[in-house]
PDB file of N, CA and C in Angstrom:
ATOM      1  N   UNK A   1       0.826  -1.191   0.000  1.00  0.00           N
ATOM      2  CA  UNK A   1       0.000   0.000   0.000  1.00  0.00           C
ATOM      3  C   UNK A   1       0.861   1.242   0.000  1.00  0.00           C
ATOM      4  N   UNK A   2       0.376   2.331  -0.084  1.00  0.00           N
ATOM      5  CA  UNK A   2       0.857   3.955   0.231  1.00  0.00           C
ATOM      6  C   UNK A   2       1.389   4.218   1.464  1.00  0.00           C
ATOM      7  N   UNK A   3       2.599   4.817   0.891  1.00  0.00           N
ATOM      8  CA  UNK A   3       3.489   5.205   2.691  1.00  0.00           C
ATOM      9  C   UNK A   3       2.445   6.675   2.294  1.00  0.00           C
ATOM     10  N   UNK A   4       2.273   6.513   3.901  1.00  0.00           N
ATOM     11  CA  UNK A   4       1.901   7.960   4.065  1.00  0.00           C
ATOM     12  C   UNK A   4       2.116   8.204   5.887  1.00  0.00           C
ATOM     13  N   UNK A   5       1.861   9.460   6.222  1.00  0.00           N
ATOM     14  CA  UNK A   5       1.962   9.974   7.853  1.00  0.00           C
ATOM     15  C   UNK A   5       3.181   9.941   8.201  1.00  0.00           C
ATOM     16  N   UNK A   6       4.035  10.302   9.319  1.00  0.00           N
ATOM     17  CA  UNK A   6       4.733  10.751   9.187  1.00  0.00           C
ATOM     18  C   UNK A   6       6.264  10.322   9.025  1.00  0.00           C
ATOM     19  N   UNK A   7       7.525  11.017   8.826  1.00  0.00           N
ATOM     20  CA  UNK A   7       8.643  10.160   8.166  1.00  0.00           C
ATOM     21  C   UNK A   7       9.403   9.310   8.724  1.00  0.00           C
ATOM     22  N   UNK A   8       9.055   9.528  10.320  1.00  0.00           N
ATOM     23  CA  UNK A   8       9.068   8.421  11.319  1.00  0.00           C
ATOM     24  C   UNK A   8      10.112   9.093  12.255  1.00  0.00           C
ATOM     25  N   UNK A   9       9.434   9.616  13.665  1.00  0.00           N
ATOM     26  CA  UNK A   9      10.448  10.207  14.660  1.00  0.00           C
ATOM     27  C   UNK A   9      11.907  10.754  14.015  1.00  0.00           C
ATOM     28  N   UNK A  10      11.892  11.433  13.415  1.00  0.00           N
ATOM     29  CA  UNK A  10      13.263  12.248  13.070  1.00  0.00           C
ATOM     30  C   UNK A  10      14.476  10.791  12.658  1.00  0.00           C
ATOM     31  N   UNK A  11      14.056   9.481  12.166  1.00  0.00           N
ATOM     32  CA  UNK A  11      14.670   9.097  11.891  1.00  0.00           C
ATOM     33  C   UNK A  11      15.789   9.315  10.025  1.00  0.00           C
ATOM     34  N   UNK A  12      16.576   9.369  10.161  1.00  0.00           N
ATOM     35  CA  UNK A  12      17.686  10.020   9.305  1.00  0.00           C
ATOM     36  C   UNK A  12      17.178   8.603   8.051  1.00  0.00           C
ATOM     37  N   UNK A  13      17.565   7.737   8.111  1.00  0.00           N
ATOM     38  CA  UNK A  13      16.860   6.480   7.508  1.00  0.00           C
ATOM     39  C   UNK A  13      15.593   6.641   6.672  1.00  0.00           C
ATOM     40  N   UNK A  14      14.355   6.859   7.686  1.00  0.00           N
ATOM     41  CA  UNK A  14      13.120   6.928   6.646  1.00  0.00           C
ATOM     42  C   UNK A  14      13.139   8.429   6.353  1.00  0.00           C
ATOM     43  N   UNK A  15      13.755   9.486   6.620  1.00  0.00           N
ATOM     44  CA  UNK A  15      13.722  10.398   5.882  1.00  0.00           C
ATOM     45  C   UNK A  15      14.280  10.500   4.482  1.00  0.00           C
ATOM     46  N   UNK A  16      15.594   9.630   4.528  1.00  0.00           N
ATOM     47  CA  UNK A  16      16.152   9.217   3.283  1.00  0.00           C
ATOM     48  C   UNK A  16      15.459   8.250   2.417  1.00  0.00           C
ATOM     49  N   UNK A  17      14.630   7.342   2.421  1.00  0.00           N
ATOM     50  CA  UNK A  17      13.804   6.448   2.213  1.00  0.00           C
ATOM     51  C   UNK A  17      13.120   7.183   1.656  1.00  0.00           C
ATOM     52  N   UNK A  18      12.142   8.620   2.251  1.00  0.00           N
ATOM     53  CA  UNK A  18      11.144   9.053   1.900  1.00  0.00           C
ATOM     54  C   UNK A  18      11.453  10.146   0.740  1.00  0.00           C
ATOM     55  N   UNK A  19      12.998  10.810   0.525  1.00  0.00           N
ATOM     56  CA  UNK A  19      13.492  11.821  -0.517  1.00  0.00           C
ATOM     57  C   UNK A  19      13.371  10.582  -1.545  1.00  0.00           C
ATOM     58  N   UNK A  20      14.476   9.296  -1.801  1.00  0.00           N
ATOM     59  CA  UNK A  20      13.985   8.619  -2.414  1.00  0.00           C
ATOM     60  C   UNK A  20      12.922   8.378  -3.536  1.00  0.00           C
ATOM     61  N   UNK A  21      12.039   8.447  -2.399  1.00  0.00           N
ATOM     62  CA  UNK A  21      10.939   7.832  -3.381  1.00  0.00           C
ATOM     63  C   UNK A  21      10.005   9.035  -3.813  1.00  0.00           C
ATOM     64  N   UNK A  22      10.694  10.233  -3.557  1.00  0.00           N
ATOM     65  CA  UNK A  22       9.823  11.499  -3.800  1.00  0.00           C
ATOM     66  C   UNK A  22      10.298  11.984  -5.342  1.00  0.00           C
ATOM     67  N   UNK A  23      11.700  11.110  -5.396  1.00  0.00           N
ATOM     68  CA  UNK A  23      12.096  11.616  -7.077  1.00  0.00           C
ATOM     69  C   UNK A  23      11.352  10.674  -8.175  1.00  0.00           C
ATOM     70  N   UNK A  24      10.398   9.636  -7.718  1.00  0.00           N
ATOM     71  CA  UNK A  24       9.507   9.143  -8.704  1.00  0.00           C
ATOM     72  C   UNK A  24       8.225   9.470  -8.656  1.00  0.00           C
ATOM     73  N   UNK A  25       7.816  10.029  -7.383  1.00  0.00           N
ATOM     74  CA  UNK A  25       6.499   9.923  -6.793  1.00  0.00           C
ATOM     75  C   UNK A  25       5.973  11.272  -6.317  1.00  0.00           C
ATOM     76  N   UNK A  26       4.407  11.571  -6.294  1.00  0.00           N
ATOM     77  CA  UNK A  26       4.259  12.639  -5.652  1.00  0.00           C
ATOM     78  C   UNK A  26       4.432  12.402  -4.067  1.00  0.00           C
ATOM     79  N   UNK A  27       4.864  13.803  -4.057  1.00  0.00           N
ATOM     80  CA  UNK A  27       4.246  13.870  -1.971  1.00  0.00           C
ATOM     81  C   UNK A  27       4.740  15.342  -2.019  1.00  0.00           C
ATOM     82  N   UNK A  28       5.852  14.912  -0.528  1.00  0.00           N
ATOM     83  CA  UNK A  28       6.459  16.339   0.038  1.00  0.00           C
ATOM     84  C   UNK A  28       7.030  16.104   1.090  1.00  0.00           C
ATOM     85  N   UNK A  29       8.127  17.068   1.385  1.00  0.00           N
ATOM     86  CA  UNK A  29       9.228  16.574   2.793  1.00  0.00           C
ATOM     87  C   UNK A  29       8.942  17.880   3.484  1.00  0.00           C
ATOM     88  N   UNK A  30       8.479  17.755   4.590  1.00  0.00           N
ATOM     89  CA  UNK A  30       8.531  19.553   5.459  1.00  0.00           C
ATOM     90  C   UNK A  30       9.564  19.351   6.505  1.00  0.00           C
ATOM     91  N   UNK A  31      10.767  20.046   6.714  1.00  0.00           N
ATOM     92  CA  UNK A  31      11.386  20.148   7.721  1.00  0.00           C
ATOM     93  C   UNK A  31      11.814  21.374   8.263  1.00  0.00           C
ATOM     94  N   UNK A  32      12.205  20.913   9.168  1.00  0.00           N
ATOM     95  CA  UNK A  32      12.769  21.977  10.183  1.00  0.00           C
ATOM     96  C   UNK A  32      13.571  21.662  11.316  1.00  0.00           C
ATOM     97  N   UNK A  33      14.716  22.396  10.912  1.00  0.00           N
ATOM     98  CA  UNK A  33      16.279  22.002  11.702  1.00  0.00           C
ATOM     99  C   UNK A  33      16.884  22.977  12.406  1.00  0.00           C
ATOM    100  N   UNK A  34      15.518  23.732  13.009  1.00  0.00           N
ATOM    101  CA  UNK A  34      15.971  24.902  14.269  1.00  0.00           C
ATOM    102  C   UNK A  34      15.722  24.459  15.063  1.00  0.00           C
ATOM    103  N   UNK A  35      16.876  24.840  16.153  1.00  0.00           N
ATOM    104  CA  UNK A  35      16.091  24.133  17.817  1.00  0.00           C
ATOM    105  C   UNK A  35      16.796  25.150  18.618  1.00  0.00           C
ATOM    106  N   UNK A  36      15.897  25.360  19.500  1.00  0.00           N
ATOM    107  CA  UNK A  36      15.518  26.283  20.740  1.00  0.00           C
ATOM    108  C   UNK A  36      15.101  25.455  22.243  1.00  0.00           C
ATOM    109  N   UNK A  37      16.134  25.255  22.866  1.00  0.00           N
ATOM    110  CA  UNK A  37      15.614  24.392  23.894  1.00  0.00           C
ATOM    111  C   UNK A  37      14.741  24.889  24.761  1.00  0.00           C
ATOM    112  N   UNK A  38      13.656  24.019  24.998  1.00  0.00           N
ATOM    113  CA  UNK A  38      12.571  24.610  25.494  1.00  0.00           C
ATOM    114  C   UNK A  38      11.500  25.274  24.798  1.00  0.00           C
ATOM    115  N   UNK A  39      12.082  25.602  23.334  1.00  0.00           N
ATOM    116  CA  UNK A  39      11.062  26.353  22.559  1.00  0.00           C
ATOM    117  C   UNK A  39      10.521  25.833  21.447  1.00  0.00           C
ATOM    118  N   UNK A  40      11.860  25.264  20.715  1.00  0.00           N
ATOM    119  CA  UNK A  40      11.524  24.809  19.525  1.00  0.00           C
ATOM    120  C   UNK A  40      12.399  23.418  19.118  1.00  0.00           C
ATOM    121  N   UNK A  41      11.887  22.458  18.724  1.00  0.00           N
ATOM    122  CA  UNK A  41      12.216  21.021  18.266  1.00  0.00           C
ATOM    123  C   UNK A  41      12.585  20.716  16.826  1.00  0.00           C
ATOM    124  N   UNK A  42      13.583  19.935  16.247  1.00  0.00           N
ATOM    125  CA  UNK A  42      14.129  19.998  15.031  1.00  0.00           C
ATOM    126  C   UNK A  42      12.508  19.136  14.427  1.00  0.00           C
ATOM    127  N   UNK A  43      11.875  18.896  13.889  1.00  0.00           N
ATOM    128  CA  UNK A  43      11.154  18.233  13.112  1.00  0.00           C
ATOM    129  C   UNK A  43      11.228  17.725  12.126  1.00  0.00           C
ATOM    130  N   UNK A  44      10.080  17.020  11.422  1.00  0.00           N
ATOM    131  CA  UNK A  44      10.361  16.261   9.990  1.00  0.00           C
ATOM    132  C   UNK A  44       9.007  15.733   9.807  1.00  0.00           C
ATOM    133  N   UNK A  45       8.038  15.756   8.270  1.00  0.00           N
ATOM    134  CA  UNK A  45       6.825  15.416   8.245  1.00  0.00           C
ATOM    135  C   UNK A  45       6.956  15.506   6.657  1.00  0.00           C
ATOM    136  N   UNK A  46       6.469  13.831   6.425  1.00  0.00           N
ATOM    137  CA  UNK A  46       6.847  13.679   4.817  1.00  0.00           C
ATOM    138  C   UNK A  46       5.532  12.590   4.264  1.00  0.00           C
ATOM    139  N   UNK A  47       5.140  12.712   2.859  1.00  0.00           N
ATOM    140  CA  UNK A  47       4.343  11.620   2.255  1.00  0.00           C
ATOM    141  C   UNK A  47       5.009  11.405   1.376  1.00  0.00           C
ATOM    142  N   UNK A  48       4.332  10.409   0.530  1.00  0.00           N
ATOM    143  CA  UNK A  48       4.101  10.077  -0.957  1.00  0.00           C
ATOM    144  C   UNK A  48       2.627   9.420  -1.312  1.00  0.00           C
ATOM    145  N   UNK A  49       2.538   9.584  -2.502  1.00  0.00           N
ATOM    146  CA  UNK A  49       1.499   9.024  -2.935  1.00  0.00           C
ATOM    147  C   UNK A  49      -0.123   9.893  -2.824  1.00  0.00           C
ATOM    148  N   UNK A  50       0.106  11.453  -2.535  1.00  0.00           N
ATOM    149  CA  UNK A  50      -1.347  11.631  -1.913  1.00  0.00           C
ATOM    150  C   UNK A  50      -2.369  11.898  -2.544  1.00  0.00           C
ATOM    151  N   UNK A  51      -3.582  11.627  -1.674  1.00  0.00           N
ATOM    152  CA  UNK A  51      -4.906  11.286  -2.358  1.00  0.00           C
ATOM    153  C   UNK A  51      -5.060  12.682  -3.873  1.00  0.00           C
ATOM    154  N   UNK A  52      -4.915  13.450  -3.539  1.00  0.00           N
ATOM    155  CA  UNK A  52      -5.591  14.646  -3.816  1.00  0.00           C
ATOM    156  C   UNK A  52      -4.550  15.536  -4.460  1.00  0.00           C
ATOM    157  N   UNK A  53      -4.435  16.236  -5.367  1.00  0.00           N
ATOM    158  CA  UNK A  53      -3.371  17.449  -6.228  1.00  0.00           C
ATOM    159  C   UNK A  53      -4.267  18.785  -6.330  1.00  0.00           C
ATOM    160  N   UNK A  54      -3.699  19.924  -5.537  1.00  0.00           N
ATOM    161  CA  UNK A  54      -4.233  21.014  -5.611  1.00  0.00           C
ATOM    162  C   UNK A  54      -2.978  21.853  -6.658  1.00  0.00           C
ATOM    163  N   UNK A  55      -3.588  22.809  -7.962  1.00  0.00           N
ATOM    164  CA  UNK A  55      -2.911  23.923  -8.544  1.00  0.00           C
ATOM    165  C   UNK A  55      -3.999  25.141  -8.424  1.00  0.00           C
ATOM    166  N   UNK A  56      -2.786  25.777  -8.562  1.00  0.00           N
ATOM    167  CA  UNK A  56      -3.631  26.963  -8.956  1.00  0.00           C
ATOM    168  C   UNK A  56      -2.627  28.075  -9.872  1.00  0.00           C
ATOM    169  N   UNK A  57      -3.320  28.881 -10.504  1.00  0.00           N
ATOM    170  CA  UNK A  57      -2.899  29.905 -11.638  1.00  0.00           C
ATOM    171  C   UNK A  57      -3.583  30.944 -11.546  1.00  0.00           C
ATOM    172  N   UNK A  58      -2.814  31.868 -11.435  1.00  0.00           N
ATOM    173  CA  UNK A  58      -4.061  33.430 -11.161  1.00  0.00           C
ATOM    174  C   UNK A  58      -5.202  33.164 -10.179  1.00  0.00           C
ATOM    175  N   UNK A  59      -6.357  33.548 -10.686  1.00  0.00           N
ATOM    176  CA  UNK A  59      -7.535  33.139 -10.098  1.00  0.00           C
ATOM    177  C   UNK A  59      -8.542  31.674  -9.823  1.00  0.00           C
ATOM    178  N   UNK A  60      -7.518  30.717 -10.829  1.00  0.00           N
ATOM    179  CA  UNK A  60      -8.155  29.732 -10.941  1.00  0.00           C
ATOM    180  C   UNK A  60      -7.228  28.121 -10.328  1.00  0.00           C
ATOM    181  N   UNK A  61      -8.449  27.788  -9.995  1.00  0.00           N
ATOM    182  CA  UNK A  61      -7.957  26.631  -9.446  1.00  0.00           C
ATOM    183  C   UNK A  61      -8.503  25.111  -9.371  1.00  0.00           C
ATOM    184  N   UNK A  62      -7.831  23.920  -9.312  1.00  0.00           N
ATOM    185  CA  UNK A  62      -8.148  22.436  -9.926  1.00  0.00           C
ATOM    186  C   UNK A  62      -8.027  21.865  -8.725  1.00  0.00           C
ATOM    187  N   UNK A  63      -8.418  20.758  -7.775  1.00  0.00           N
ATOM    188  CA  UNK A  63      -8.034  20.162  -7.307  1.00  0.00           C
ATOM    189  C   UNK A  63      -8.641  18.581  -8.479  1.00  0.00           C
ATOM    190  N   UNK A  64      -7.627  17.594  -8.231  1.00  0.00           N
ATOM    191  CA  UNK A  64      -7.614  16.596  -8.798  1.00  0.00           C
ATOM    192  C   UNK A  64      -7.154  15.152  -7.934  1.00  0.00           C
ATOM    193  N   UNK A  65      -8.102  14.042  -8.068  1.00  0.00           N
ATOM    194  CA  UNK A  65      -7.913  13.135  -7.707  1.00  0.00           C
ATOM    195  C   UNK A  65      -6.966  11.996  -8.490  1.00  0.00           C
ATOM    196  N   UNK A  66      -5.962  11.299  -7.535  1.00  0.00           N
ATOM    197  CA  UNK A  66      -4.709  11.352  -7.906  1.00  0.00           C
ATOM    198  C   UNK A  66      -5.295   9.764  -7.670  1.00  0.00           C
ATOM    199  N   UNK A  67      -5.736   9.097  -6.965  1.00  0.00           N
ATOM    200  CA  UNK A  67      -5.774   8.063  -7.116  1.00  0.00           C
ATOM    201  C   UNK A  67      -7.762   7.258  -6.368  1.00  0.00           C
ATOM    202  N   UNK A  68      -8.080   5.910  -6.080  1.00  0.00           N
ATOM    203  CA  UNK A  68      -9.137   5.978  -5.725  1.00  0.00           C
ATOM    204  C   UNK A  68      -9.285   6.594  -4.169  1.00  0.00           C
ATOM    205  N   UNK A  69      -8.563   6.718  -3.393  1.00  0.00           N
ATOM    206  CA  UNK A  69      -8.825   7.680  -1.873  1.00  0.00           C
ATOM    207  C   UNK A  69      -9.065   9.186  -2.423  1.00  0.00           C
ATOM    208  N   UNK A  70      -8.294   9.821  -3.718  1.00  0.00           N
ATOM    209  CA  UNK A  70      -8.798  10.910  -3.897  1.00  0.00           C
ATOM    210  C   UNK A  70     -10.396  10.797  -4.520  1.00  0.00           C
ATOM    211  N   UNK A  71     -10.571  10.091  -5.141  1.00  0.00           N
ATOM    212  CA  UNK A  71     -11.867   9.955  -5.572  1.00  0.00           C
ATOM    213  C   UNK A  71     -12.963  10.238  -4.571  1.00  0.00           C
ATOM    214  N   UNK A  72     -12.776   9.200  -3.512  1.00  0.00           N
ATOM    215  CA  UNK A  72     -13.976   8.939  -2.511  1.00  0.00           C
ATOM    216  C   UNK A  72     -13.763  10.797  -1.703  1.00  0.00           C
ATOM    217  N   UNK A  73     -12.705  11.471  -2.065  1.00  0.00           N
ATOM    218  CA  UNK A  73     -12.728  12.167  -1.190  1.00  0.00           C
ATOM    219  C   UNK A  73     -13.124  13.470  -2.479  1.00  0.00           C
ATOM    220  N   UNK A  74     -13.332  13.422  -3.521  1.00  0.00           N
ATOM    221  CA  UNK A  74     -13.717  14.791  -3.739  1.00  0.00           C
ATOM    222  C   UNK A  74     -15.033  15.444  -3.919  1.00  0.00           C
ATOM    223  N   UNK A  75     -15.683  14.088  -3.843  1.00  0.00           N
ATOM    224  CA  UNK A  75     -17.832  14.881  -3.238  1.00  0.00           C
ATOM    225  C   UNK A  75     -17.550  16.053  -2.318  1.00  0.00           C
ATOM    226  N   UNK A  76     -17.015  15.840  -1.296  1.00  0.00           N
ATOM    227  CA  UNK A  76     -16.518  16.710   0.075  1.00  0.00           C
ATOM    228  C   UNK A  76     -16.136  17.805  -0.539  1.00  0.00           C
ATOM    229  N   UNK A  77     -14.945  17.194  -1.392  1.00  0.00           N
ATOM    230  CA  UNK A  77     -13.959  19.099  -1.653  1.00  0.00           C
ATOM    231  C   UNK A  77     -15.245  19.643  -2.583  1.00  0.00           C
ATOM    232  N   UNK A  78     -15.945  19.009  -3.724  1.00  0.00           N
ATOM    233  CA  UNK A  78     -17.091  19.845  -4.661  1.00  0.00           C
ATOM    234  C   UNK A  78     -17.688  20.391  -3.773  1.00  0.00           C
ATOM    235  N   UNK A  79     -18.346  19.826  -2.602  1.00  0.00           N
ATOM    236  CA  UNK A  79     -19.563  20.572  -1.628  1.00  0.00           C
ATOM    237  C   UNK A  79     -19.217  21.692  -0.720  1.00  0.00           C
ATOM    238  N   UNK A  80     -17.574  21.524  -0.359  1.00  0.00           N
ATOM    239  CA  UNK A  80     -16.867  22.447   0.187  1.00  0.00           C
ATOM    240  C   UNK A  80     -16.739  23.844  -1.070  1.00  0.00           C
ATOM    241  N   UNK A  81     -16.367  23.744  -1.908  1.00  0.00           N
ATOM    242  CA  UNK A  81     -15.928  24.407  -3.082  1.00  0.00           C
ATOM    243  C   UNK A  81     -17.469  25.185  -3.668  1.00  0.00           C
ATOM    244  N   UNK A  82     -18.413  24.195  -3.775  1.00  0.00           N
ATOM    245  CA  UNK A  82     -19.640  24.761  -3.812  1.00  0.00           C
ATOM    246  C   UNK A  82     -20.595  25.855  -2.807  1.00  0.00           C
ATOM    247  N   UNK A  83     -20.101  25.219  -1.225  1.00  0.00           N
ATOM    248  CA  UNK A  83     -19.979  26.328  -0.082  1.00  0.00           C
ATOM    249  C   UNK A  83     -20.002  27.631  -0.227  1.00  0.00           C
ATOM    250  N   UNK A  84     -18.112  27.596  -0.745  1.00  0.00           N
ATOM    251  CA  UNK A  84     -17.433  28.984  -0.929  1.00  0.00           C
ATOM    252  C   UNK A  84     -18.213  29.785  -2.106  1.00  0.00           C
ATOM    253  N   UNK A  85     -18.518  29.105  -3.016  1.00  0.00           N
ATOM    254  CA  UNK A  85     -19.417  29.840  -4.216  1.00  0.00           C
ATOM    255  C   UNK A  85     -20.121  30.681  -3.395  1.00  0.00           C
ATOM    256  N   UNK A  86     -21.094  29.674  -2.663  1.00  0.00           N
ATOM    257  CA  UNK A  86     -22.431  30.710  -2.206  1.00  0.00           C
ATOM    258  C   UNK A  86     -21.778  31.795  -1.174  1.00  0.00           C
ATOM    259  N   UNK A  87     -20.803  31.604  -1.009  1.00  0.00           N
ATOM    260  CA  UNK A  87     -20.239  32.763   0.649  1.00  0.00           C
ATOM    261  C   UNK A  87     -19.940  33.816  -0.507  1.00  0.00           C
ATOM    262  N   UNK A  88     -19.544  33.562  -1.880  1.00  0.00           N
ATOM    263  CA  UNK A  88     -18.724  34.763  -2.400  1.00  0.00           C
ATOM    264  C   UNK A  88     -17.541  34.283  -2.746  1.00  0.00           C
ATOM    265  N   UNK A  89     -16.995  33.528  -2.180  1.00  0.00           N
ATOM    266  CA  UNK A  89     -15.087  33.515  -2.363  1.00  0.00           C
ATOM    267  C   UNK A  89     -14.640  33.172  -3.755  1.00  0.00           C
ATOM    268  N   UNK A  90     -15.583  32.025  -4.076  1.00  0.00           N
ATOM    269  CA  UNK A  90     -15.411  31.834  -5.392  1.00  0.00           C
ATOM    270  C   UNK A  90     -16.277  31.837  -5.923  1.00  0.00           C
ATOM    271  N   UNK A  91     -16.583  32.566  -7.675  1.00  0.00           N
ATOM    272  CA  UNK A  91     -17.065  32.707  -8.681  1.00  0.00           C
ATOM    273  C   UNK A  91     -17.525  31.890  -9.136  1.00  0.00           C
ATOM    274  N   UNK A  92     -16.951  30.871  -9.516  1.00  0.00           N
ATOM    275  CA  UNK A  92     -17.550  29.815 -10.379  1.00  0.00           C
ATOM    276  C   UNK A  92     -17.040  28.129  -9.873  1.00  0.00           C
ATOM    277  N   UNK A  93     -17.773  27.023 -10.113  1.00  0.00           N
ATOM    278  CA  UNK A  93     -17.116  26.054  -9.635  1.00  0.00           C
ATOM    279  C   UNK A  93     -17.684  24.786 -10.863  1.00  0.00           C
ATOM    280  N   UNK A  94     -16.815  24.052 -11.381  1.00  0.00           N
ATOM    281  CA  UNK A  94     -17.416  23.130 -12.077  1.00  0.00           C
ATOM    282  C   UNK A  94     -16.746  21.884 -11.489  1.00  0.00           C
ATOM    283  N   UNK A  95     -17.439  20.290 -11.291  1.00  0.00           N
ATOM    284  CA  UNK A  95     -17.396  19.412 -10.993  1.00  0.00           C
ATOM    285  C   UNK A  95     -17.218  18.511 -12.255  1.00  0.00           C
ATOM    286  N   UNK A  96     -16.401  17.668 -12.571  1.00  0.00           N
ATOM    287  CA  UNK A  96     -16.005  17.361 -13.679  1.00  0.00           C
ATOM    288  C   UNK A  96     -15.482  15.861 -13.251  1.00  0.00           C
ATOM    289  N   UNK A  97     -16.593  15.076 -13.014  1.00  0.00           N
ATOM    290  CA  UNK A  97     -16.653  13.650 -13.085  1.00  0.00           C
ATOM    291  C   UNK A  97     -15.353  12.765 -13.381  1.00  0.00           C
ATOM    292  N   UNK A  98     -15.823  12.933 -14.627  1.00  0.00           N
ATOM    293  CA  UNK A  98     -14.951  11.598 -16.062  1.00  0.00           C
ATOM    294  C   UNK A  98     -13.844  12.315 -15.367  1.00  0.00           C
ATOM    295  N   UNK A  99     -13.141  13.299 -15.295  1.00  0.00           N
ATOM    296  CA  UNK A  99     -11.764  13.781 -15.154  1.00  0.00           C
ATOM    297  C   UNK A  99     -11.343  13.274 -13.813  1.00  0.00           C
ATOM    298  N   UNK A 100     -12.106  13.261 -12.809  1.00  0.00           N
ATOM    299  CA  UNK A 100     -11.955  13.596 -11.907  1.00  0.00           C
ATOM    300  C   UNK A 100     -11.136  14.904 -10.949  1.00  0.00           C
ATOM    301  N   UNK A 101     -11.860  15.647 -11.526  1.00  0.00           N
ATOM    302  CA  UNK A 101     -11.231  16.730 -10.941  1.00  0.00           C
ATOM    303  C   UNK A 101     -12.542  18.199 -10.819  1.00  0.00           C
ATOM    304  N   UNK A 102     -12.649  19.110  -9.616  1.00  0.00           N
ATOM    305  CA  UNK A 102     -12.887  20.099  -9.610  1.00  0.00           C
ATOM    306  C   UNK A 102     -12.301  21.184  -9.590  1.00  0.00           C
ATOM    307  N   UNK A 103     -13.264  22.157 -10.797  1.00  0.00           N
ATOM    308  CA  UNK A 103     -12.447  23.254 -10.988  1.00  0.00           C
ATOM    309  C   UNK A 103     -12.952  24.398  -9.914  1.00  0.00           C
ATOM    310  N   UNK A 104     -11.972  25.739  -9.682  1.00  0.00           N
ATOM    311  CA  UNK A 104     -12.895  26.568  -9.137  1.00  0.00           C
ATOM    312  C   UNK A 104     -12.291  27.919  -9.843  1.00  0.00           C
ATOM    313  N   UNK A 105     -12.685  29.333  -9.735  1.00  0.00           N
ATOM    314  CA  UNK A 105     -12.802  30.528  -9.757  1.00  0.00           C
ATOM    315  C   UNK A 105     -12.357  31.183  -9.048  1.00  0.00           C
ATOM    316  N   UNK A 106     -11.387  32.146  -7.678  1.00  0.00           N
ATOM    317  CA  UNK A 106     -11.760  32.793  -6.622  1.00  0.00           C
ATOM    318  C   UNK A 106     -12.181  33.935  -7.294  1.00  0.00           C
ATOM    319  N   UNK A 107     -13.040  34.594  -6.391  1.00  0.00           N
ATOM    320  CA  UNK A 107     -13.422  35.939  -6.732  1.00  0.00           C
ATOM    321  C   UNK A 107     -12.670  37.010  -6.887  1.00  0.00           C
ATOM    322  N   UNK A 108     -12.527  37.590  -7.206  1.00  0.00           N
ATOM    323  CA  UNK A 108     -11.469  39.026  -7.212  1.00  0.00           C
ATOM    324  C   UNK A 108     -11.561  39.768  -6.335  1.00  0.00           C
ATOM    325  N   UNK A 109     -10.725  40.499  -5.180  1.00  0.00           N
ATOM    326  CA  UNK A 109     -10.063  40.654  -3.820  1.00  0.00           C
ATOM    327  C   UNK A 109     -11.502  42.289  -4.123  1.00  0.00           C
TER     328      UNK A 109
END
């Protein structure tokens, strides 16, 4: 199945494991290698494989289902996305099945 959550306690190993497999695969590595004792902790938080691909360009924007977990999950983002229509935020929203992917609009500031 899909590695996903996180790159595993600051281990040096599955962080390398996880760059790896990021040069074939989607995801993302977030780190952070400041430390502040008492304040702040070196961290590390990485995927591959994820459900869902958000772009955007100017005003417009796609989210797209990347595999079947993105699927089951983009009724939610359309109804969310459809939400924002009615609040205003965004202009226009089309739901686009066969593609799997929804488009949206934001409104202009």
């Amino acid at each position: 199945g899909p590695d996903s959550g996180p790159a595993g306690g600051g281990s040096d190993a599955r962080i390398e494991e996880l760059v790896d497999k990021l040069d074939s695969r989607k995801g993302a590595l977030l780190s952070s290698s400041y430390e502040f004792p008492g304040r702040y902790a070196r961290w590390s938080l990485g995927f591959v494989d994820p459900p869902l691909e958000i772009n955007g360009s100017g005003q417009e924007c796609k989210i797209s289902a990347l595999n079947e977990r993105g699927t089951v999950l983009l009724p939610a983002v359309a109804a969310a996305m459809e939400g924002l229509m009615e609040e205003g935020v965004l202009t226009d929203v089309k739901v686009l099945e066969r593609e799997g992917r929804v488009e949206g609009v934001v409104a202009p500031p």
